[in-house]
C-alpha atoms as a PDB file:
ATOM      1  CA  UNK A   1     107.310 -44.530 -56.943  1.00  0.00           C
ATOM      2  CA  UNK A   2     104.089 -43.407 -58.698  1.00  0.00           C
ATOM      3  CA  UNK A   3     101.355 -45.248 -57.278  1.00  0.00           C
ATOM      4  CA  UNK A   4      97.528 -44.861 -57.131  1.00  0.00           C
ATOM      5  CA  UNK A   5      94.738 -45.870 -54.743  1.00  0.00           C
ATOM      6  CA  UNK A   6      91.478 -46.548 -56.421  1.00  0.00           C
ATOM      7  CA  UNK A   7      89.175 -46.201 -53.650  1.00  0.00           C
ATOM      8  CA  UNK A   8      90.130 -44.153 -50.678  1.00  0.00           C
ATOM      9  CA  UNK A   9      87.765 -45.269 -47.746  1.00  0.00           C
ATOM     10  CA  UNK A  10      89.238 -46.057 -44.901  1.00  0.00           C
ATOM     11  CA  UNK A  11      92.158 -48.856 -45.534  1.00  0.00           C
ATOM     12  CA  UNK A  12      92.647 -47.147 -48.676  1.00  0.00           C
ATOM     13  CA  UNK A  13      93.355 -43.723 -46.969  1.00  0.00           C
ATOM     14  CA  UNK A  14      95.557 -45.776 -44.582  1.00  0.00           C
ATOM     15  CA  UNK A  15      97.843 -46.738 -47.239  1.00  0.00           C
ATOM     16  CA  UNK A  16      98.093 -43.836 -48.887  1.00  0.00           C
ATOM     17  CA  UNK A  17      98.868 -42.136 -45.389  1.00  0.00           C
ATOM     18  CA  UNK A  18     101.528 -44.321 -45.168  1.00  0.00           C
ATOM     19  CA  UNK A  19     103.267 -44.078 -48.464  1.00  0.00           C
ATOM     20  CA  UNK A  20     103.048 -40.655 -49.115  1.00  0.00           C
ATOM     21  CA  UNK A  21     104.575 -40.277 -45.929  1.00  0.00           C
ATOM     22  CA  UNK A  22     107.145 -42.273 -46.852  1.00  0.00           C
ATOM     23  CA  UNK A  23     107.979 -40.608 -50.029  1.00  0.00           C
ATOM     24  CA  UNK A  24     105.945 -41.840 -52.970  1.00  0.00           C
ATOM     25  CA  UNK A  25     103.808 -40.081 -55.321  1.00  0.00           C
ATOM     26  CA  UNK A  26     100.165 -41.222 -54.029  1.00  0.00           C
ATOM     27  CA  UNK A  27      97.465 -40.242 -55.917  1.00  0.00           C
ATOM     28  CA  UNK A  28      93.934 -41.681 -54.910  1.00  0.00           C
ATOM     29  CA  UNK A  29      90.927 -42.155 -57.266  1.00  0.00           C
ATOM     30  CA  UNK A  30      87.763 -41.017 -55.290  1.00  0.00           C
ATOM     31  CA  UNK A  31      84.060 -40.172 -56.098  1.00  0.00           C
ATOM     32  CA  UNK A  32      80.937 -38.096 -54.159  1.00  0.00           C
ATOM     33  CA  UNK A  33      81.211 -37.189 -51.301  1.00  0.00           C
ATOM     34  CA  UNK A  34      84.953 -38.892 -50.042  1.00  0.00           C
ATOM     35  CA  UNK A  35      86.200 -37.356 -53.861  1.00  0.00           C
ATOM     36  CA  UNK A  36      84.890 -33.252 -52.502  1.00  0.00           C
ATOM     37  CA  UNK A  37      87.138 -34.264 -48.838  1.00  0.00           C
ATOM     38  CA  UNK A  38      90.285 -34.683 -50.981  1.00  0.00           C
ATOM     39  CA  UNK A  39      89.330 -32.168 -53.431  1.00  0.00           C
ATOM     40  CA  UNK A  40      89.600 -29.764 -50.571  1.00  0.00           C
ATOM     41  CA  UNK A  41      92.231 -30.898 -48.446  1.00  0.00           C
ATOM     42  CA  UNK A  42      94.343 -32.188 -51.000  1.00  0.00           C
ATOM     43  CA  UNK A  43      95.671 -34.895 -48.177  1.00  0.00           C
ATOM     44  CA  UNK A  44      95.081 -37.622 -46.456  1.00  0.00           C
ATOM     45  CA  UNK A  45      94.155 -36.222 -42.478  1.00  0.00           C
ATOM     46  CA  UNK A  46      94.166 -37.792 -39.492  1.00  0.00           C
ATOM     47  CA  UNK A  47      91.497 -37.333 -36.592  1.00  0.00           C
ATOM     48  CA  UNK A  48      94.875 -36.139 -34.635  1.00  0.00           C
ATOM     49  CA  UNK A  49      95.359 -33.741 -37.228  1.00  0.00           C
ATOM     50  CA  UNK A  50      98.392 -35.456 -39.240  1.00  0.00           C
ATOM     51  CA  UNK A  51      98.702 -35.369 -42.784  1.00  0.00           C
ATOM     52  CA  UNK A  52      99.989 -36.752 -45.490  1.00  0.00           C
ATOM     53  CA  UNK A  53      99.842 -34.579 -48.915  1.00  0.00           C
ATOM     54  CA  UNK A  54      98.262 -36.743 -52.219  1.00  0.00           C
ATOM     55  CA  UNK A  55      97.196 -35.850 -55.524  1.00  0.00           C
ATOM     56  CA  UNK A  56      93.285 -36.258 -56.073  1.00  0.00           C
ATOM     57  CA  UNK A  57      91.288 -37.324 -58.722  1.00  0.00           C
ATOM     58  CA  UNK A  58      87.771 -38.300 -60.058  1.00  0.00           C
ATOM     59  CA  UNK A  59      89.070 -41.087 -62.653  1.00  0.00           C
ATOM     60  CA  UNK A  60      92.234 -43.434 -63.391  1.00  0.00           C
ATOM     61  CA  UNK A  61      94.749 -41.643 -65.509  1.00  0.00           C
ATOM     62  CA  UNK A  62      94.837 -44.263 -68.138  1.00  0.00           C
ATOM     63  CA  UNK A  63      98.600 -43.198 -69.843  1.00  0.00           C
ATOM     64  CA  UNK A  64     100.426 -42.767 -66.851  1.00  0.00           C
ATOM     65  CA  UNK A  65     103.286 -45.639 -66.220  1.00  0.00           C
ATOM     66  CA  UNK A  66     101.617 -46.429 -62.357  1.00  0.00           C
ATOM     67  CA  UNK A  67     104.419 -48.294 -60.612  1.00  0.00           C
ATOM     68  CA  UNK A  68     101.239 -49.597 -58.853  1.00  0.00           C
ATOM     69  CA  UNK A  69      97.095 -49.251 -59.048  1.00  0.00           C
ATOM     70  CA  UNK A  70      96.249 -50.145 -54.965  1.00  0.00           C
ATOM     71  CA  UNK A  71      92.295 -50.960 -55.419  1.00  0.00           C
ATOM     72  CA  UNK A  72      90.864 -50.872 -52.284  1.00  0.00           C
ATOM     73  CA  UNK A  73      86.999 -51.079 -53.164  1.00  0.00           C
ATOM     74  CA  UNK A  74      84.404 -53.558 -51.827  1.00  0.00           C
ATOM     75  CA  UNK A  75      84.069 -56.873 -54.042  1.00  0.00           C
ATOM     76  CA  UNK A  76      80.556 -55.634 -54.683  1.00  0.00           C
ATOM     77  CA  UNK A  77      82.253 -52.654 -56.731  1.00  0.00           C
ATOM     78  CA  UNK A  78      85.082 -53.787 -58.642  1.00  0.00           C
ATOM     79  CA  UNK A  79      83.081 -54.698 -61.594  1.00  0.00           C
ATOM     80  CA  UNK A  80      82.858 -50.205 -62.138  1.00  0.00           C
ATOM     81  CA  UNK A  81      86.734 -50.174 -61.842  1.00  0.00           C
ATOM     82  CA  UNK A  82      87.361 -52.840 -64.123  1.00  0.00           C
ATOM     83  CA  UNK A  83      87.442 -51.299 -67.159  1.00  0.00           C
ATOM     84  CA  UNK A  84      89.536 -48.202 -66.032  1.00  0.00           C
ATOM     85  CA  UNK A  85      91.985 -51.286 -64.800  1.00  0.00           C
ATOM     86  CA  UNK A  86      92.148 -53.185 -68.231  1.00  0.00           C
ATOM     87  CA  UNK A  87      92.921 -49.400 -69.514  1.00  0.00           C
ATOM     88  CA  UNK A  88      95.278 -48.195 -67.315  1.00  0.00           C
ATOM     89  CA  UNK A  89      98.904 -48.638 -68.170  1.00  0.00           C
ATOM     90  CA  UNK A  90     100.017 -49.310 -64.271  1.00  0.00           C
ATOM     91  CA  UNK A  91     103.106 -51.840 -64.187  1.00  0.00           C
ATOM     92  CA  UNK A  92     101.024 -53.716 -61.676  1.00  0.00           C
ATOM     93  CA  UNK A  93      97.657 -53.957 -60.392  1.00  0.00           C
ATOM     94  CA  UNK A  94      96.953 -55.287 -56.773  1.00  0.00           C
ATOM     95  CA  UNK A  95      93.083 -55.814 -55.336  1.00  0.00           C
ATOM     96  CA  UNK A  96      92.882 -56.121 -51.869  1.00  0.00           C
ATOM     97  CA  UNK A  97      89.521 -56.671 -50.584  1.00  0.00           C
ATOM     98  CA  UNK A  98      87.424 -59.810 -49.200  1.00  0.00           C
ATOM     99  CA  UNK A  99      86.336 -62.597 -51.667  1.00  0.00           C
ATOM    100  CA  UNK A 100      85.394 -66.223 -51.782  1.00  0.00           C
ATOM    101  CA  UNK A 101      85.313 -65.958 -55.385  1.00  0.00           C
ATOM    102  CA  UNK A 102      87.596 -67.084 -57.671  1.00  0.00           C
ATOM    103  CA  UNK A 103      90.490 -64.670 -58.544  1.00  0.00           C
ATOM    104  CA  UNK A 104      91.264 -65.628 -62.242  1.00  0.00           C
ATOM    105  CA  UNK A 105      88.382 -63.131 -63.704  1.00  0.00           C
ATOM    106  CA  UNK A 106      90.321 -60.074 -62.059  1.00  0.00           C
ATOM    107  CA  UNK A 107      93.999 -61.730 -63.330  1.00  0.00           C
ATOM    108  CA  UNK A 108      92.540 -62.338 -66.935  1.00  0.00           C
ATOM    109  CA  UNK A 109      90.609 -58.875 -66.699  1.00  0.00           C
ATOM    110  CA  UNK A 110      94.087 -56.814 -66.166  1.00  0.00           C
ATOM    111  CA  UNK A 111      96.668 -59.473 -67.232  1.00  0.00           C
ATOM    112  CA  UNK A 112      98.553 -61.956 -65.524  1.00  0.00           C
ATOM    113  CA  UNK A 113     101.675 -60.374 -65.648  1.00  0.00           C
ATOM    114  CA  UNK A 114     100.520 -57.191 -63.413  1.00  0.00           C
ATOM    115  CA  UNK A 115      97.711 -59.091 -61.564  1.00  0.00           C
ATOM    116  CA  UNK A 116      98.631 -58.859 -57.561  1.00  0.00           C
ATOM    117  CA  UNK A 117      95.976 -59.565 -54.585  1.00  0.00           C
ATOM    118  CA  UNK A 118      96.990 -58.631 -50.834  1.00  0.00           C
ATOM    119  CA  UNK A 119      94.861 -58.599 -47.799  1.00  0.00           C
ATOM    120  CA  UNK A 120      94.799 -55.346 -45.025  1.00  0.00           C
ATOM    121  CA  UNK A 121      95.324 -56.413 -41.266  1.00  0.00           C
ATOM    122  CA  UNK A 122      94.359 -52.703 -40.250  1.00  0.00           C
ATOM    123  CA  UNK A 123      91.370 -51.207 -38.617  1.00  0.00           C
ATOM    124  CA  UNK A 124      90.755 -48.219 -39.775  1.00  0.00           C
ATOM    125  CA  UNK A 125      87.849 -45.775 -40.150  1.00  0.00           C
ATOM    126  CA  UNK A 126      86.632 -42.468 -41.160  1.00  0.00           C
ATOM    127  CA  UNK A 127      85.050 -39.457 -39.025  1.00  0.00           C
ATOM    128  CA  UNK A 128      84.044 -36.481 -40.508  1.00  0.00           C
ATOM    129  CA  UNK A 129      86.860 -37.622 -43.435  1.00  0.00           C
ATOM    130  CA  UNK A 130      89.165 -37.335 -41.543  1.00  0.00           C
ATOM    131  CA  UNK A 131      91.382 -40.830 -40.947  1.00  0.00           C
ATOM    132  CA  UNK A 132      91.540 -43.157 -37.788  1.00  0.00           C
ATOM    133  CA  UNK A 133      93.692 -46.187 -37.960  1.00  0.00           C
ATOM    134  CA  UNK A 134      95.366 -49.005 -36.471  1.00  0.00           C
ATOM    135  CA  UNK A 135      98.038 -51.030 -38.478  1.00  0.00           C
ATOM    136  CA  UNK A 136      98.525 -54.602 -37.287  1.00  0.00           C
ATOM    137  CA  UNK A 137     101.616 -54.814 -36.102  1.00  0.00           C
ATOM    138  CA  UNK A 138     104.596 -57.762 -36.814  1.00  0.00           C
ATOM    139  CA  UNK A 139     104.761 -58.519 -33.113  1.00  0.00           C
ATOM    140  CA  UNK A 140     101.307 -60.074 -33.780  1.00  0.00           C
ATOM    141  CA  UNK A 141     102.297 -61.594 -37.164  1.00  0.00           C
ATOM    142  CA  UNK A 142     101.131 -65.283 -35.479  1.00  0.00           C
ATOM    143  CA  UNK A 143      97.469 -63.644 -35.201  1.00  0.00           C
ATOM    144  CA  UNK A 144      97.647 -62.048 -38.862  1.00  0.00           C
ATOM    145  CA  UNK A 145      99.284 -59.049 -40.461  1.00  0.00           C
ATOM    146  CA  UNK A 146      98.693 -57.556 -43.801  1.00  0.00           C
ATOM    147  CA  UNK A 147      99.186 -59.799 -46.775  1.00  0.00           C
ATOM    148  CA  UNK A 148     100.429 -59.997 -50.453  1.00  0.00           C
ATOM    149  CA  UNK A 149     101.709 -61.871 -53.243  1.00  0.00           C
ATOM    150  CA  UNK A 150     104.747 -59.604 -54.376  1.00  0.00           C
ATOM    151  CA  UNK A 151     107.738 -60.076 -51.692  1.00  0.00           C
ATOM    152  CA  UNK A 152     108.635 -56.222 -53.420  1.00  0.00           C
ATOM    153  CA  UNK A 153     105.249 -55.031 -52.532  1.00  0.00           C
ATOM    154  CA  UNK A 154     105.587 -56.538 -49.522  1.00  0.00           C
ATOM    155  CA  UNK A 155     109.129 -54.541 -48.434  1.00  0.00           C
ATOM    156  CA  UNK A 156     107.607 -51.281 -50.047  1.00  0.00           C
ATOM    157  CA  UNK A 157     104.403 -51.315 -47.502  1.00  0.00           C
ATOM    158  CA  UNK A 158     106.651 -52.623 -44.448  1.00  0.00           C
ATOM    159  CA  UNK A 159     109.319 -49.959 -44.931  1.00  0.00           C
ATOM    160  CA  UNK A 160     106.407 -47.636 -44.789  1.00  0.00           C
ATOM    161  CA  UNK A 161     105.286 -48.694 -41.653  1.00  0.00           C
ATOM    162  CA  UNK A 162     102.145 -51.484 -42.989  1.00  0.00           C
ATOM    163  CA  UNK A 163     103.939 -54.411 -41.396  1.00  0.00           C
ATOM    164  CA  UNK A 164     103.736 -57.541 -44.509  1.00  0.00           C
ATOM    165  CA  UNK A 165     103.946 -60.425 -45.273  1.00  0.00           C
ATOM    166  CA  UNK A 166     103.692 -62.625 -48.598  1.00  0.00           C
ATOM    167  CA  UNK A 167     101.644 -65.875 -48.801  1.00  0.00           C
ATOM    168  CA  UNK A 168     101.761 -67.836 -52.311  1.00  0.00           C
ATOM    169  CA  UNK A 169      98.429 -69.432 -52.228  1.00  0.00           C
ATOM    170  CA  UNK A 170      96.534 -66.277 -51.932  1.00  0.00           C
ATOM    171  CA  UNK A 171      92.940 -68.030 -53.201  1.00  0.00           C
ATOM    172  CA  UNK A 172      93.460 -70.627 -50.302  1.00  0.00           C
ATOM    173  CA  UNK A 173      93.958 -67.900 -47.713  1.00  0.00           C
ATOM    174  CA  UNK A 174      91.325 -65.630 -48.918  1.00  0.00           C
ATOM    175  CA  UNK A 175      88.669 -68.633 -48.562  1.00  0.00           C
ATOM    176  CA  UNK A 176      90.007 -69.601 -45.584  1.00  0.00           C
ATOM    177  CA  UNK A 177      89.826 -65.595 -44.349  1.00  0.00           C
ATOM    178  CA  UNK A 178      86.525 -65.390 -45.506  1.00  0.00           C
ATOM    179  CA  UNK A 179      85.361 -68.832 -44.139  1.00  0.00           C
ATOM    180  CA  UNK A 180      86.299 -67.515 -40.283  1.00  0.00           C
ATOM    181  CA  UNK A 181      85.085 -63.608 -41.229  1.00  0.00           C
ATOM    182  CA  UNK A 182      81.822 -63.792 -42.465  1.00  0.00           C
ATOM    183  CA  UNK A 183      80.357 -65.572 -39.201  1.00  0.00           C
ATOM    184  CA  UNK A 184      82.340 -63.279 -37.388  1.00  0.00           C
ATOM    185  CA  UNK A 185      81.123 -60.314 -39.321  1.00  0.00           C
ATOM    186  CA  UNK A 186      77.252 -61.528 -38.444  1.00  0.00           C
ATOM    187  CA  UNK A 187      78.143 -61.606 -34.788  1.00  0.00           C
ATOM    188  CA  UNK A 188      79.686 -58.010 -34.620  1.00  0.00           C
ATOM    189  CA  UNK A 189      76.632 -56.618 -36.789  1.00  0.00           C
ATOM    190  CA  UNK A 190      73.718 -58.321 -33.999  1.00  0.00           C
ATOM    191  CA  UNK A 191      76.237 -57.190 -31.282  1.00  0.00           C
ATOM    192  CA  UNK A 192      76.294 -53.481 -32.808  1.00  0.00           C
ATOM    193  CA  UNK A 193      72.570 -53.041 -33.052  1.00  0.00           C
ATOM    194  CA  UNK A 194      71.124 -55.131 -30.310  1.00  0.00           C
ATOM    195  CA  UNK A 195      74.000 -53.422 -27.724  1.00  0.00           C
ATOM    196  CA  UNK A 196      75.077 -56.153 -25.853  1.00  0.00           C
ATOM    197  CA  UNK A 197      76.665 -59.850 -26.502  1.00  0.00           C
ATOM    198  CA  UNK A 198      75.563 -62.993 -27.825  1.00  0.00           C
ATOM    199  CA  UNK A 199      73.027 -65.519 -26.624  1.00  0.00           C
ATOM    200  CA  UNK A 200      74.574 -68.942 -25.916  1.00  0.00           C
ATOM    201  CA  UNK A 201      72.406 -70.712 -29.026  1.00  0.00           C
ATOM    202  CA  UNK A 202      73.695 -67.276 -31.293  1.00  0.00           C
ATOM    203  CA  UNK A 203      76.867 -67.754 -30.455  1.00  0.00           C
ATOM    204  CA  UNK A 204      76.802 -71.735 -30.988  1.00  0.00           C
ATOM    205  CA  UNK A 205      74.901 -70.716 -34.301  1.00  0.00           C
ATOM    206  CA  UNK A 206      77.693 -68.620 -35.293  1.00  0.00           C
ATOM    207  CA  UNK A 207      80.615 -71.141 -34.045  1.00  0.00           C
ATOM    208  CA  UNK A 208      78.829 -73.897 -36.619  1.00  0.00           C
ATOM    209  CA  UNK A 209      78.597 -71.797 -39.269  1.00  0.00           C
ATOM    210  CA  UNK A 210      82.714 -71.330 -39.014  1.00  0.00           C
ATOM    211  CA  UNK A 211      83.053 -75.096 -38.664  1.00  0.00           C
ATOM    212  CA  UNK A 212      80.993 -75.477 -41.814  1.00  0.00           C
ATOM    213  CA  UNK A 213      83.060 -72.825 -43.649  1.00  0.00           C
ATOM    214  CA  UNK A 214      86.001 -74.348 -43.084  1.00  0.00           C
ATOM    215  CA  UNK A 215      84.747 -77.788 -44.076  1.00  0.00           C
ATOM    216  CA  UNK A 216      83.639 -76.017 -46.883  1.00  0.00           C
ATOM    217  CA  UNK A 217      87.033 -74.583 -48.331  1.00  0.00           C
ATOM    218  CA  UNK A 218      88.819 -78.166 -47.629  1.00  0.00           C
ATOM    219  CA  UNK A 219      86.089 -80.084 -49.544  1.00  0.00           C
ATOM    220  CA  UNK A 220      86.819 -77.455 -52.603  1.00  0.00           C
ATOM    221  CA  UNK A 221      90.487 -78.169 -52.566  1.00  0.00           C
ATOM    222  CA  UNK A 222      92.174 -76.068 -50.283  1.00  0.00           C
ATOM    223  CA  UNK A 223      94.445 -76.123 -47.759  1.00  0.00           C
ATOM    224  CA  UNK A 224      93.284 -74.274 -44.286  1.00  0.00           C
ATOM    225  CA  UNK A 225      95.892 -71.389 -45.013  1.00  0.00           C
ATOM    226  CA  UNK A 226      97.550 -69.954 -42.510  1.00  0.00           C
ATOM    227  CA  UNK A 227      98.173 -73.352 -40.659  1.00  0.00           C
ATOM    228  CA  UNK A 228      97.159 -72.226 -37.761  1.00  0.00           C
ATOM    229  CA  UNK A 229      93.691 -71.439 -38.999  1.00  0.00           C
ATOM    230  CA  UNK A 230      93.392 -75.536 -39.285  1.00  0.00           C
ATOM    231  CA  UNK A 231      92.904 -75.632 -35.626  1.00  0.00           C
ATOM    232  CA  UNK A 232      89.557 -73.568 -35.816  1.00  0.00           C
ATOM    233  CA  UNK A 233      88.180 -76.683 -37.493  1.00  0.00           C
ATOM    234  CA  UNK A 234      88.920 -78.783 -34.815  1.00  0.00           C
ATOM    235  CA  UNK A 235      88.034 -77.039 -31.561  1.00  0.00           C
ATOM    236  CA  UNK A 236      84.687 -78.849 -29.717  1.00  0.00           C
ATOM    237  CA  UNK A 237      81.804 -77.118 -30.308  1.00  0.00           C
ATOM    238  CA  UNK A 238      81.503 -76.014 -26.950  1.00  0.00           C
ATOM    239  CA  UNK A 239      84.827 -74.202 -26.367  1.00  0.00           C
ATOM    240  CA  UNK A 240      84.243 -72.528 -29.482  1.00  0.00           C
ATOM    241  CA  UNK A 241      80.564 -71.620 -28.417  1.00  0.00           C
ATOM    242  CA  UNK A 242      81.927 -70.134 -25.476  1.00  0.00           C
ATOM    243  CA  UNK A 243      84.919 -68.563 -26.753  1.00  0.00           C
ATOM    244  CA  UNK A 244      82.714 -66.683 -29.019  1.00  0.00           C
ATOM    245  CA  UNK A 245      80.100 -65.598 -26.497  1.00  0.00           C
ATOM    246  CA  UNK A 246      83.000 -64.144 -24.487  1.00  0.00           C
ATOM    247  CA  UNK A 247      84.335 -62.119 -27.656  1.00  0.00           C
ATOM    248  CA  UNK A 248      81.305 -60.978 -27.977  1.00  0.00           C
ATOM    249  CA  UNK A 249      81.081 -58.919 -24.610  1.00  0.00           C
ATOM    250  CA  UNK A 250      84.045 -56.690 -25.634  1.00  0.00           C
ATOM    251  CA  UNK A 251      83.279 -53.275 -26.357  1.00  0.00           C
ATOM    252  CA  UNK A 252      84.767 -53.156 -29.560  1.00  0.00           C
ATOM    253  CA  UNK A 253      82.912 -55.466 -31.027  1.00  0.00           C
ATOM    254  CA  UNK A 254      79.939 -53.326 -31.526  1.00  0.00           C
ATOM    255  CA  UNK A 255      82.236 -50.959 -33.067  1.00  0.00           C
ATOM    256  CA  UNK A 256      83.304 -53.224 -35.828  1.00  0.00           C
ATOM    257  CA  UNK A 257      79.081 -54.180 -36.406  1.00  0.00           C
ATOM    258  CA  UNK A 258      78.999 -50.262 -37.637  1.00  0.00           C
ATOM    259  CA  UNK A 259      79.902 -50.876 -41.292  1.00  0.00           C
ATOM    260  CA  UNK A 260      76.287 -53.472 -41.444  1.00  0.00           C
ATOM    261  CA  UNK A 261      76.304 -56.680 -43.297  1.00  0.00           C
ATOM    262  CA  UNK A 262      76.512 -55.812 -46.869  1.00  0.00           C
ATOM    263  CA  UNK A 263      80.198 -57.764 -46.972  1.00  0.00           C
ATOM    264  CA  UNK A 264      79.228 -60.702 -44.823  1.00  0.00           C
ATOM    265  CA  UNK A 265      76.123 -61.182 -47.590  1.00  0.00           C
ATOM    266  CA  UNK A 266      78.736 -61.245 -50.437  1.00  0.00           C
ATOM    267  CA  UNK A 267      80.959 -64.131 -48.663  1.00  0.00           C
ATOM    268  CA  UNK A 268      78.053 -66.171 -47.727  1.00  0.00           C
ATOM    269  CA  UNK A 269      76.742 -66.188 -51.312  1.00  0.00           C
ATOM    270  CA  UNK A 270      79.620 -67.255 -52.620  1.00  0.00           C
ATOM    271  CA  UNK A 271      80.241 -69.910 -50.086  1.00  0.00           C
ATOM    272  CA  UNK A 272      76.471 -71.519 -50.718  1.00  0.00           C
ATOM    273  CA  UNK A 273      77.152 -70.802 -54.691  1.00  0.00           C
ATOM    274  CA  UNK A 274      80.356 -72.951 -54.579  1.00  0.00           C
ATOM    275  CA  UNK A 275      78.687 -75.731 -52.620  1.00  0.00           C
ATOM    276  CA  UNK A 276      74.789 -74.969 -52.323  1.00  0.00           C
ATOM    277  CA  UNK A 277      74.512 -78.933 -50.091  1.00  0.00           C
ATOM    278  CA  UNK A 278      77.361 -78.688 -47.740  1.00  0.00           C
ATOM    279  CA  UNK A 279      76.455 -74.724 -47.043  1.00  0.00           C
ATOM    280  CA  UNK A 280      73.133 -75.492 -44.898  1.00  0.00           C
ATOM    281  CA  UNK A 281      74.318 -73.466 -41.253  1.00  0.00           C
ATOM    282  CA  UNK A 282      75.867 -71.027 -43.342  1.00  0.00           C
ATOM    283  CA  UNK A 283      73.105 -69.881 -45.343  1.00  0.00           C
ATOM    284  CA  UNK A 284      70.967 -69.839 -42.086  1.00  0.00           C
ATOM    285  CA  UNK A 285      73.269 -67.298 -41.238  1.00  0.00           C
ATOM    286  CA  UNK A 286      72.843 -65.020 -43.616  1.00  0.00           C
ATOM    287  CA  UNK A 287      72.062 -61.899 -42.763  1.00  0.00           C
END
């Protein structure tokens, strides 16, 4: 299949890794200084020195069928995509970022016929350009593995070694994803630049800012989605206080603080914009 990646950081890399790998035609859609790596490798390499052959370009062919358009930018960039999206002629368009937002604007802004949304369980990053990844894997499907709407998507990423799953109510799992993230997000980005864990009040901070989130998404409607998400909500404070100051001692935590707090801002917003009086711990949070 023909497919593009708009947006070739490092989950977007890791997909197109994978499925170029696996036999598709990946072309990725890059600019400055990521779009001159490509230019000049004309792949997709690994820090172990794999790689995986792609096309490279500076803009969205607009008249070429895409089987798929993968955009893998930041919320807080989507708007400069959009109207390469509305022109393109892909079959199908899938986002896959965080949001709180509301996910009609993108489905109305590309049609509702090719409108897809997924979610990445991978952690991934870039050194030097060159690709470092770990894919979730389905043994750990209770915990979370990479999500879409399209049960074909779904097969095409699997067989390609992205273990996925589909989930129907995508809105109610992307609130509830970003309800638990962006307090977790805050904690990783104090842990990265202070260099050690959380205080006890931080870290009971933190754990009511989650609570609140997920209070948050119910009172607008949703279900807690996965399931197993619910029971977040319900743990006493001071479990989850101390289940959080022990995450936060693990090395890899200040790891995942590199990438700062632009993201965790973007969630938070929306949270307090949906529901400015029942937001109060959350937008103490923000960073």
């Amino acid at each position: 299949m023909k497919i593009a990646i708009v947006g070739p950081g490092s989950i977007g890399s890791t997909f197109a890794f994978h499925l170029a790998r696996a036999g598709h035609e990946v072309t990725v859609v890059a600019r400055g200084a990521r779009l001159a790596q490509l230019e000049k490798e004309r792949a997709i390499v690994t820090t172990d020195a794999q790689r995986a052959p792609v096309e490279v370009s500076a803009a969205l062919d607009a008249t070429t069928p895409w089987d798929l358009v993968l955009v893998t930018v930041l919320e807080s960039q989507v708007d400069a995509v959009l109207p390469a999206l509305q022109r393109s002629a892909a079959k199908q368009v899938m986002f896959m970022f965080n949001t709180f937002a509301p996910l009609d604007r993108l489905r109305d802004a590309v049609g509702a016929n090719r409108f897809a949304f997924g979610f990445p369980a991978i952690l991934a990053e870039l050194k030097d350009g060159k690709l470092k990844f770990q894919v979730v894997p389905r043994a750990l499907s209770a915990l979370q593995i990479t999500i879409v709407t399209d049960p074909a998507w779904a097969a095409t990423f699997s067989k390609a070694g992205i273990a996925t799953d589909t989930q129907a109510d995508m809105h109610s799992w992307l609130r509830t994803h970003a309800a638990v993230v962006a307090p977790m997000m805050v904690a990783f980005d104090r842990v990265h630049k202070r260099g050690s864990g959380l205080s006890w009040n931080e870290s009971r901070e933190i754990a009511s800012g989650m609570v609140e989130g997920l209070a948050l998404v119910r009172s607008l409607g949703h279900p807690l989605t996965p399931s197993n998400v619910a029971v977040l909500g319900k743990i006493p404070a001071p479990f989850a206080t101390l289940g959080l100051w022990l995450v936060s001692r693990l090395p890899m935590l200040a790891a995942l603080g590199e990438k700062g707090t632009g993201e965790a801002r973007t969630l938070i917003d929306a949270m307090v914009a949906a529901a400015p009086a029942r937001s109060s711990r959350l937008q103490s949070l923000r960073p």
